[in-house]
C-alpha atoms as a PDB file:
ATOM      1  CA  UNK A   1     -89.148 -73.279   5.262  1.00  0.00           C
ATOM      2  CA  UNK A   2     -85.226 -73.707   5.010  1.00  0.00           C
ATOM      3  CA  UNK A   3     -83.599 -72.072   2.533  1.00  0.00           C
ATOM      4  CA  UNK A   4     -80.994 -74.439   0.526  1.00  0.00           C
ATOM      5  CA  UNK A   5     -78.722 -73.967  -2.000  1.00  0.00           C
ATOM      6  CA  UNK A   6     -77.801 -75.696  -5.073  1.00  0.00           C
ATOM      7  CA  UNK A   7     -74.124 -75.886  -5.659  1.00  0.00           C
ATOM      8  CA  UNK A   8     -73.241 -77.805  -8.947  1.00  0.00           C
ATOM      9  CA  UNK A   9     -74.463 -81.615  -7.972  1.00  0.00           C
ATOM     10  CA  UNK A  10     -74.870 -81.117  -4.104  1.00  0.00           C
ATOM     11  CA  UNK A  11     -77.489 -78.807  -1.453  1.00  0.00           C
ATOM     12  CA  UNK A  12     -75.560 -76.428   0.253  1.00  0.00           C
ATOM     13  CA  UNK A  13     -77.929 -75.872   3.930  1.00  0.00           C
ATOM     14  CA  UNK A  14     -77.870 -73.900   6.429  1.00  0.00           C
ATOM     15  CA  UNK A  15     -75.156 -75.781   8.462  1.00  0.00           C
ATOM     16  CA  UNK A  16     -72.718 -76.502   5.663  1.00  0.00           C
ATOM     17  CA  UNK A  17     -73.655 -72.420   4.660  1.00  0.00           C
ATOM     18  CA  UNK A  18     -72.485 -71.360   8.626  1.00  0.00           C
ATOM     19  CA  UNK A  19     -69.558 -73.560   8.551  1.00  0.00           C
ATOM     20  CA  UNK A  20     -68.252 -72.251   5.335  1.00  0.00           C
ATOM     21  CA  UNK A  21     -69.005 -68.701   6.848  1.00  0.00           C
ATOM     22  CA  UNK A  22     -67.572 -69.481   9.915  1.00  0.00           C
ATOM     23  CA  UNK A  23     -63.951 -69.603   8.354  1.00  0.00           C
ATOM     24  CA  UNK A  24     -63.993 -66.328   6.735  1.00  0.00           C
ATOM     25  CA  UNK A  25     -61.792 -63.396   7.897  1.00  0.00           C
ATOM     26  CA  UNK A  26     -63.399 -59.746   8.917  1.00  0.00           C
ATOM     27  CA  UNK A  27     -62.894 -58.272   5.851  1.00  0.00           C
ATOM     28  CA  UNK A  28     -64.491 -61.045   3.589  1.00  0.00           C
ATOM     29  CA  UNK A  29     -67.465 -61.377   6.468  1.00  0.00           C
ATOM     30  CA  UNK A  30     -68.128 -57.811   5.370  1.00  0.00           C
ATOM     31  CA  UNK A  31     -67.920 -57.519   1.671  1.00  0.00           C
ATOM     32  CA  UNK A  32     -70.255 -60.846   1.914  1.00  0.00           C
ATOM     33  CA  UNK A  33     -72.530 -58.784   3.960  1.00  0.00           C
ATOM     34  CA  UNK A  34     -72.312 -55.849   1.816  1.00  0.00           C
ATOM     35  CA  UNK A  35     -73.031 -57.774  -1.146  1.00  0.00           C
ATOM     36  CA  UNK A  36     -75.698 -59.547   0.425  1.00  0.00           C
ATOM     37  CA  UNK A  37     -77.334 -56.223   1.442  1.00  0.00           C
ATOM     38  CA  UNK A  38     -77.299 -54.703  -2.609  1.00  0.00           C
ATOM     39  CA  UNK A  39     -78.742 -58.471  -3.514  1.00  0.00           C
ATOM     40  CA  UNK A  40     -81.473 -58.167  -1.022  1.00  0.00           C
ATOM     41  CA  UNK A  41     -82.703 -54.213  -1.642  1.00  0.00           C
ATOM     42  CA  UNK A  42     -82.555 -55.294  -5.679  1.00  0.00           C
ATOM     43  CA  UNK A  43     -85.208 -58.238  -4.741  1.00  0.00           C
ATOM     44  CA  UNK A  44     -87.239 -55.804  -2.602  1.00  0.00           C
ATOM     45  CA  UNK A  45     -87.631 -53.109  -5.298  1.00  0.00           C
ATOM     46  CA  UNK A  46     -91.074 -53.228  -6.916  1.00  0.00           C
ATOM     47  CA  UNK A  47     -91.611 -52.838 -10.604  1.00  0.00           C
ATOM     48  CA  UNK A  48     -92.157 -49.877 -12.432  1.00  0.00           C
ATOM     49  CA  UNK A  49     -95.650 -49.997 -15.091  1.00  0.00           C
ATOM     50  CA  UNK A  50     -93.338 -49.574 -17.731  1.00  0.00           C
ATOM     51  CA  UNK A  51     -91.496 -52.672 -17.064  1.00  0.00           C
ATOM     52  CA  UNK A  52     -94.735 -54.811 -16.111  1.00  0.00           C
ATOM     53  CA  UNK A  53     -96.227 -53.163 -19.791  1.00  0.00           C
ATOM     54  CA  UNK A  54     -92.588 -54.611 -21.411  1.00  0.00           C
ATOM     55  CA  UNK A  55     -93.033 -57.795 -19.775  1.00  0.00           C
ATOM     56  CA  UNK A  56     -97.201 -57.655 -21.026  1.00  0.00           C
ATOM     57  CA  UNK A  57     -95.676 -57.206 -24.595  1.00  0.00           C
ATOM     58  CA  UNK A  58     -93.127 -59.967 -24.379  1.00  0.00           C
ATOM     59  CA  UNK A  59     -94.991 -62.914 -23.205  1.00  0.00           C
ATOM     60  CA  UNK A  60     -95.544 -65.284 -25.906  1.00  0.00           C
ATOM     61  CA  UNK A  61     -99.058 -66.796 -25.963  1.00  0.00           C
ATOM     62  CA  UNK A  62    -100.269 -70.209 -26.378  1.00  0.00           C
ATOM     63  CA  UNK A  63    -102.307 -71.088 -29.457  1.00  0.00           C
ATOM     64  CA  UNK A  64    -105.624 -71.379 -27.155  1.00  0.00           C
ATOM     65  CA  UNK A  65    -105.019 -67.655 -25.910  1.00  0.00           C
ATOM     66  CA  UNK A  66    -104.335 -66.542 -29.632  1.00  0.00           C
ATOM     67  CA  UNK A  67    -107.689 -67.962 -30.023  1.00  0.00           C
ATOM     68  CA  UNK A  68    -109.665 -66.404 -27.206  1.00  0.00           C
ATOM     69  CA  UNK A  69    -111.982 -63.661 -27.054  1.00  0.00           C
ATOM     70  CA  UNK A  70    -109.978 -62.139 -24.543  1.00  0.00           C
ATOM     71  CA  UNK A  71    -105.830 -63.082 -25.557  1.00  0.00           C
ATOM     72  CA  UNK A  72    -104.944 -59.972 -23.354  1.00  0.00           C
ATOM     73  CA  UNK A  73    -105.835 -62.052 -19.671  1.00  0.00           C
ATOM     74  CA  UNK A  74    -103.657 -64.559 -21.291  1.00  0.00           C
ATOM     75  CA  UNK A  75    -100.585 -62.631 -21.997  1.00  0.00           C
ATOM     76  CA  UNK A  76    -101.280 -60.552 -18.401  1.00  0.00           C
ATOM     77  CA  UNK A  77    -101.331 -64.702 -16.795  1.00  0.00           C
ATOM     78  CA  UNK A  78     -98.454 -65.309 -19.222  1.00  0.00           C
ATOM     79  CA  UNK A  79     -96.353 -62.188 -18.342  1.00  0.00           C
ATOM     80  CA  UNK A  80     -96.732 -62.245 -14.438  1.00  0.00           C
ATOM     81  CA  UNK A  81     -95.738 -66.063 -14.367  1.00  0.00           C
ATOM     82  CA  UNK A  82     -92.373 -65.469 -16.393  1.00  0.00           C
ATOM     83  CA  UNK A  83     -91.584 -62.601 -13.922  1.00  0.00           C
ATOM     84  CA  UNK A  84     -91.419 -65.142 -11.304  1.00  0.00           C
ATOM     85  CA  UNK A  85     -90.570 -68.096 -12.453  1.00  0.00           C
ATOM     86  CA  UNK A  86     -87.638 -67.336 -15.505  1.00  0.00           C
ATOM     87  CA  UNK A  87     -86.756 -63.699 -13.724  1.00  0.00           C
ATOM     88  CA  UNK A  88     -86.766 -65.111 -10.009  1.00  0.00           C
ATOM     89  CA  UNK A  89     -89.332 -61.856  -8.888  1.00  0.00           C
ATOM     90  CA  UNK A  90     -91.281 -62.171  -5.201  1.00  0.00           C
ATOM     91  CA  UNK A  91     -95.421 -61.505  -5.644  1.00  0.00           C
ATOM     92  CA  UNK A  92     -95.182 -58.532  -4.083  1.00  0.00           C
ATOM     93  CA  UNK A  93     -92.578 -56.965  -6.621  1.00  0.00           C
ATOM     94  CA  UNK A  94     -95.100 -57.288  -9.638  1.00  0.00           C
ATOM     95  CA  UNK A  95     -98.351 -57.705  -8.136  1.00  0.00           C
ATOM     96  CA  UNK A  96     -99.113 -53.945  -7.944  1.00  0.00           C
ATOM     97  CA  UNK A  97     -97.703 -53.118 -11.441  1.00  0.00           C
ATOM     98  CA  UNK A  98     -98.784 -56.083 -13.249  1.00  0.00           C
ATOM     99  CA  UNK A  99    -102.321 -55.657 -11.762  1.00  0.00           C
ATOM    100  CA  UNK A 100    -102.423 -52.153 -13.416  1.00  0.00           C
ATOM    101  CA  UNK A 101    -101.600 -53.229 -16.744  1.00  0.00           C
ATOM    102  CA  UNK A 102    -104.140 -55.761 -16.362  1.00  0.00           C
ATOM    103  CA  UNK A 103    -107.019 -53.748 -14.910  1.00  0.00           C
ATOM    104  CA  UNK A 104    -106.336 -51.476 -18.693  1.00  0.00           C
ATOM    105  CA  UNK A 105    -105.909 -54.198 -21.001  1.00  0.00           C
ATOM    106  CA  UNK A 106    -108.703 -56.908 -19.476  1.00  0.00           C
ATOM    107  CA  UNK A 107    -112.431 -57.231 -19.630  1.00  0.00           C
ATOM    108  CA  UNK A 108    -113.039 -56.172 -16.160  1.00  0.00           C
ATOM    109  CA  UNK A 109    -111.113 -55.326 -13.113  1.00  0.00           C
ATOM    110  CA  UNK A 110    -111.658 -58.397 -10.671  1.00  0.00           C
ATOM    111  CA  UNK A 111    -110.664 -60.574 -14.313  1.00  0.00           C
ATOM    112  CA  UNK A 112    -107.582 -58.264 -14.249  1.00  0.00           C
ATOM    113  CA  UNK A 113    -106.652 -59.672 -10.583  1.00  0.00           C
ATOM    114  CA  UNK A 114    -107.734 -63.049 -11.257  1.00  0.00           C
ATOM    115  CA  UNK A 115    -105.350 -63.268 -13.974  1.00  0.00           C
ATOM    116  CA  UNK A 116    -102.404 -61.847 -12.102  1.00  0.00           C
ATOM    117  CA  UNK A 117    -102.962 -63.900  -9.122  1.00  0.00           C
ATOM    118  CA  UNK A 118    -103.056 -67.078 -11.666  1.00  0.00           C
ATOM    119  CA  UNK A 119     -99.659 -65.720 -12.923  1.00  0.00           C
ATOM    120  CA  UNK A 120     -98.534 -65.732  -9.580  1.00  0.00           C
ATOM    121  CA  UNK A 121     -99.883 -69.592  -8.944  1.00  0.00           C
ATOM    122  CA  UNK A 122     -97.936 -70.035 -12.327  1.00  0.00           C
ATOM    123  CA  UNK A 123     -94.729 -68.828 -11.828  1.00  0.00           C
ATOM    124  CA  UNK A 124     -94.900 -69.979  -7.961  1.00  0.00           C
ATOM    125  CA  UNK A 125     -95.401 -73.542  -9.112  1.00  0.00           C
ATOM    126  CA  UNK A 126     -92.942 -73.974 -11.610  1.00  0.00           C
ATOM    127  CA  UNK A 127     -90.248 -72.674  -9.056  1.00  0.00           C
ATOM    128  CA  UNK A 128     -91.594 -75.137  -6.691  1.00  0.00           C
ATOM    129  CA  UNK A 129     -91.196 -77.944  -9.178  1.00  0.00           C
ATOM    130  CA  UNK A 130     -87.808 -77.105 -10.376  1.00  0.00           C
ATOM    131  CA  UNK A 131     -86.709 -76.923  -6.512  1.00  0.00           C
ATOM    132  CA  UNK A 132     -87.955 -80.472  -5.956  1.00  0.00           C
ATOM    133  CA  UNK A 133     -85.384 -81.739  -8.974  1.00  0.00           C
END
């Protein structure tokens, strides 16, 4: 897959992205990479618990999950699919947190990974969608 970029009304890809890069000077090539290096560690970093436990408490639930016998594998789907989708986190960030909130809150462990896994269909989706315009 090719990475693009959206710059105001126009994709920016990877040979507009080189050509821009080819003009810059030494200095600029390595604050870029710099920067680019503190960007990439921050989207490496897994989650702490706490944070996947804030994020549990935070997600809003629709009125068919308020309704449930189990609301908690809805706010666990919920959570985990606004962590990727709204916050822009990768799977692997959240899975391992947000699966151990899950595994304390739901019914049974392999409904605690079902539900993160959906959240992770979720929030993978609805990036998918929004990069298609």
């Amino acid at each position: 897959m090719t990475a693009m970029i959206r710059h105001e009304s126009s994709i920016i890809g990877p040979a507009e992205l080189e050509s821009f890069i080819g003009r810059l000077g030494a200095d600029e090539l390595a604050h870029l990479a710099s920067t680019l290096q503190v960007r990439a560690a921050e989207r490496r970093r897994p989650i702490t618990v706490d944070q996947a436990w804030d994020a549990f408490r935070a997600a809003p639930l629709t009125s068919s999950w308020e309704r449930s016998v189990v609301p908690e594998t809805g706010r666990v789907r919920a959570a985990t699919r606004i962590l990727i989708a709204d916050r822009g986190r990768h799977p692997e960030q959240i899975v391992d947190a947000m699966t151990e909130v899950a595994e304390v809150v739901c019914c049974h462990p392999l409904v605690a990974a079902e539900a993160v896994a959906a959240g992770i269909a979720d929030g993978r989706s609805l990036l998918e969608g929004s990069e298609r315009g």
